[in-house]
C-alpha atoms as a PDB file:
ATOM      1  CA  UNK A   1      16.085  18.095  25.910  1.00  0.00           C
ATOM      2  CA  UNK A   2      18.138  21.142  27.641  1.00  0.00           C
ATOM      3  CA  UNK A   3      17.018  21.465  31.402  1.00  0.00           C
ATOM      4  CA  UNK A   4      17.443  25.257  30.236  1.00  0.00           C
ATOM      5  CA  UNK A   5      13.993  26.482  28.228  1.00  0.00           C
ATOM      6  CA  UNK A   6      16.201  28.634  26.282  1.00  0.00           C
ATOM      7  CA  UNK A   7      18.496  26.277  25.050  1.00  0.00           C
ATOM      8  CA  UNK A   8      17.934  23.864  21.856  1.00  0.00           C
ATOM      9  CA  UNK A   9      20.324  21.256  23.231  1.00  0.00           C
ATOM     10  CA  UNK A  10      19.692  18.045  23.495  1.00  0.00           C
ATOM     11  CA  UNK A  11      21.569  15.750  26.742  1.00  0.00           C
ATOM     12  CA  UNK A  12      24.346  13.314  25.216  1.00  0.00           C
ATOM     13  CA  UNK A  13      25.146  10.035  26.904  1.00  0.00           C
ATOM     14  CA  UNK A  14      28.127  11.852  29.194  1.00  0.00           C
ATOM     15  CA  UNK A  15      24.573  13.465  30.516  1.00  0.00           C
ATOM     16  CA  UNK A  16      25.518  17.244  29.732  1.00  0.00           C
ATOM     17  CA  UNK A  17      23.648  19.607  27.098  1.00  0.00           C
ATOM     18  CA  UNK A  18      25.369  19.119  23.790  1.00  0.00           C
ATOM     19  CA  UNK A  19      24.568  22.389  22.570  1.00  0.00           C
ATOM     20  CA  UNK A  20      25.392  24.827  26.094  1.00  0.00           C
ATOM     21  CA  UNK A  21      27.368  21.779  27.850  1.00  0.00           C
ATOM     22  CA  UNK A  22      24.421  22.340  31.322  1.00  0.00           C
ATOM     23  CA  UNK A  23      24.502  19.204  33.190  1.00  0.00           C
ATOM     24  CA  UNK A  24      21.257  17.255  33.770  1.00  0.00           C
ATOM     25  CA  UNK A  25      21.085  15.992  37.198  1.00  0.00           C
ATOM     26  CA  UNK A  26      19.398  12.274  37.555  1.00  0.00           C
ATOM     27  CA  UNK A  27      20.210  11.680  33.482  1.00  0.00           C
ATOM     28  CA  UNK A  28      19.855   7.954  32.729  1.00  0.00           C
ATOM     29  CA  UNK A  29      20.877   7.671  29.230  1.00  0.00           C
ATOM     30  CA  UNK A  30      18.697   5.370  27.398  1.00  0.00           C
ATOM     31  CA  UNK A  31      19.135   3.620  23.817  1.00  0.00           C
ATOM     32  CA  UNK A  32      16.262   2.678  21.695  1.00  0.00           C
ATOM     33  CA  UNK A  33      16.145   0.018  19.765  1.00  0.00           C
ATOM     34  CA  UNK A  34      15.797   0.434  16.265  1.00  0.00           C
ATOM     35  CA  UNK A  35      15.841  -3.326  15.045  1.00  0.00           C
ATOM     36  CA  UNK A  36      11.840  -3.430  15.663  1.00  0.00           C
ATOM     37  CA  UNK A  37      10.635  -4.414  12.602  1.00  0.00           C
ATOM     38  CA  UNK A  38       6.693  -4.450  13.365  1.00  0.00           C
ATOM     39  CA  UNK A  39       6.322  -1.106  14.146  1.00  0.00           C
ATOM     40  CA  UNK A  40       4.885   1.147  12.143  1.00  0.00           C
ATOM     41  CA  UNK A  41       3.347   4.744  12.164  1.00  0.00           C
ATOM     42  CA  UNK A  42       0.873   3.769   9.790  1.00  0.00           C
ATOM     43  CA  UNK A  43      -0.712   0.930  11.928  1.00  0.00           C
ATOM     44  CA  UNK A  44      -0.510   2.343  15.571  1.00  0.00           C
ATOM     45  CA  UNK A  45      -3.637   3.918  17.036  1.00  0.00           C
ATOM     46  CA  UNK A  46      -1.862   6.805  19.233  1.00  0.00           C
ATOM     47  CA  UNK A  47      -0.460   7.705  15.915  1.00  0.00           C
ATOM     48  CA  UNK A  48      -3.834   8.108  14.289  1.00  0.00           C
ATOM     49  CA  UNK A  49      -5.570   9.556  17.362  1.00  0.00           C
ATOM     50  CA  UNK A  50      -2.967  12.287  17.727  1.00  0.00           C
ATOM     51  CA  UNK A  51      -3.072  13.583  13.905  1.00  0.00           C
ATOM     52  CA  UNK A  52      -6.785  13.492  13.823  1.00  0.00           C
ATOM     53  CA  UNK A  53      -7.415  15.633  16.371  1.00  0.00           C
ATOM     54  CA  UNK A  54      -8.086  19.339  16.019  1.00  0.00           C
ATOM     55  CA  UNK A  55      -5.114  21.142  15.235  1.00  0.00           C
ATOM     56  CA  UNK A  56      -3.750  23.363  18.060  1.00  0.00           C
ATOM     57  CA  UNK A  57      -4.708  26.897  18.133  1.00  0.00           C
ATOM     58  CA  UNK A  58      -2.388  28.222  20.057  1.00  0.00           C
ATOM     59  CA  UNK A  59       0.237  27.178  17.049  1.00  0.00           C
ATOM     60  CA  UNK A  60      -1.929  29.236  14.756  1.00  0.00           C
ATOM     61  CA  UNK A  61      -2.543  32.505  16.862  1.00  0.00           C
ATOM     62  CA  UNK A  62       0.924  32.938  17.093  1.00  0.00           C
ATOM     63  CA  UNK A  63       2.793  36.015  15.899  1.00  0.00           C
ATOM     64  CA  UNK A  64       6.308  35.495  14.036  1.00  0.00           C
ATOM     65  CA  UNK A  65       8.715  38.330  14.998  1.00  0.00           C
ATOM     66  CA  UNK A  66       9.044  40.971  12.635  1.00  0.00           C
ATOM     67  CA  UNK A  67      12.882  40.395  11.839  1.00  0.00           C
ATOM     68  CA  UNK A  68      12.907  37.657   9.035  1.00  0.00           C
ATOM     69  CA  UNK A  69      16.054  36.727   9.944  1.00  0.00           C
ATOM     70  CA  UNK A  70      14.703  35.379  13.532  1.00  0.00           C
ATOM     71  CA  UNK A  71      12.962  32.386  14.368  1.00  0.00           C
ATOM     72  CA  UNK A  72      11.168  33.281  17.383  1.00  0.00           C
ATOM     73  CA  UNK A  73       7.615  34.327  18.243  1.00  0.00           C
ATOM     74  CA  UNK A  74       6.179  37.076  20.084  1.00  0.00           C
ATOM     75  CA  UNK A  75       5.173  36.757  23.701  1.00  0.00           C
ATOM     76  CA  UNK A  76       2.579  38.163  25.707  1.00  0.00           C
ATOM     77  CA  UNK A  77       4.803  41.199  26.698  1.00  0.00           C
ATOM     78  CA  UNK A  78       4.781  42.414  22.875  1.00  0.00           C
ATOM     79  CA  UNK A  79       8.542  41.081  22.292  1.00  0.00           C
ATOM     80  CA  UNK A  80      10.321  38.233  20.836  1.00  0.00           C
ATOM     81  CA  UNK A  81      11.078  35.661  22.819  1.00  0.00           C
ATOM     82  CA  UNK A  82      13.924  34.707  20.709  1.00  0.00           C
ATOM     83  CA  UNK A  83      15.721  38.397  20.403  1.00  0.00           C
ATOM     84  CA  UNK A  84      13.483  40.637  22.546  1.00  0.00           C
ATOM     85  CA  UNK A  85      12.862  42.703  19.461  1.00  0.00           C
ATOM     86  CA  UNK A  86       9.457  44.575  19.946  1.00  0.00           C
ATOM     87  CA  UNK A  87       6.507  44.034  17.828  1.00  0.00           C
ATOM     88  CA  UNK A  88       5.153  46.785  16.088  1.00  0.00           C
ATOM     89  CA  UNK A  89       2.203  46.574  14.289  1.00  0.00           C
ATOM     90  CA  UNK A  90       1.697  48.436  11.011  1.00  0.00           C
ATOM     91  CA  UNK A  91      -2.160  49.130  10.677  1.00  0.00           C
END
């Protein structure tokens, strides 16, 4: 991922952010290998712990800006965190 929290990059293998072209200092780029033939989601325990555990509440306190055409949420400050658009609640 993009060393910048605002970014939705991801670091290629020449080490920079493909989406905002930030370099990530220290990158190692690492290949996975995709031939592994006995693993499975369905049989690995970390895989089964993690999705039976209680779902995560902040996920479903959050507040979805109020412009449908944005994707971002609403921080603690009142505004998107995406566009900065205020929230305004209609009561």
């Amino acid at each position: 991922m993009c060393i910048d929290e605002s970014c939705i990059g991801v670091v290629v293998p020449d080490g920079r952010c493909k989406e905002c072209g930030k370099p990530f200092e220290g990158f190692e780029y690492q290949t996975v290998d995709t031939t592994a033939t006995n693993v499975s989601p369905k049989n690995d325990p970390d895989v089964e712990e993690m999705t039976a555990s209680k779902p995560d509440t902040d996920w479903e306190s959050r507040t979805l800006c109020i412009d449908e055409s944005c994707i971002g949420v609403v921080g603690p400050d009142g505004r998107c965190k995406e566009c900065g658009l205020a929230y305004e609640k209609n009561e």
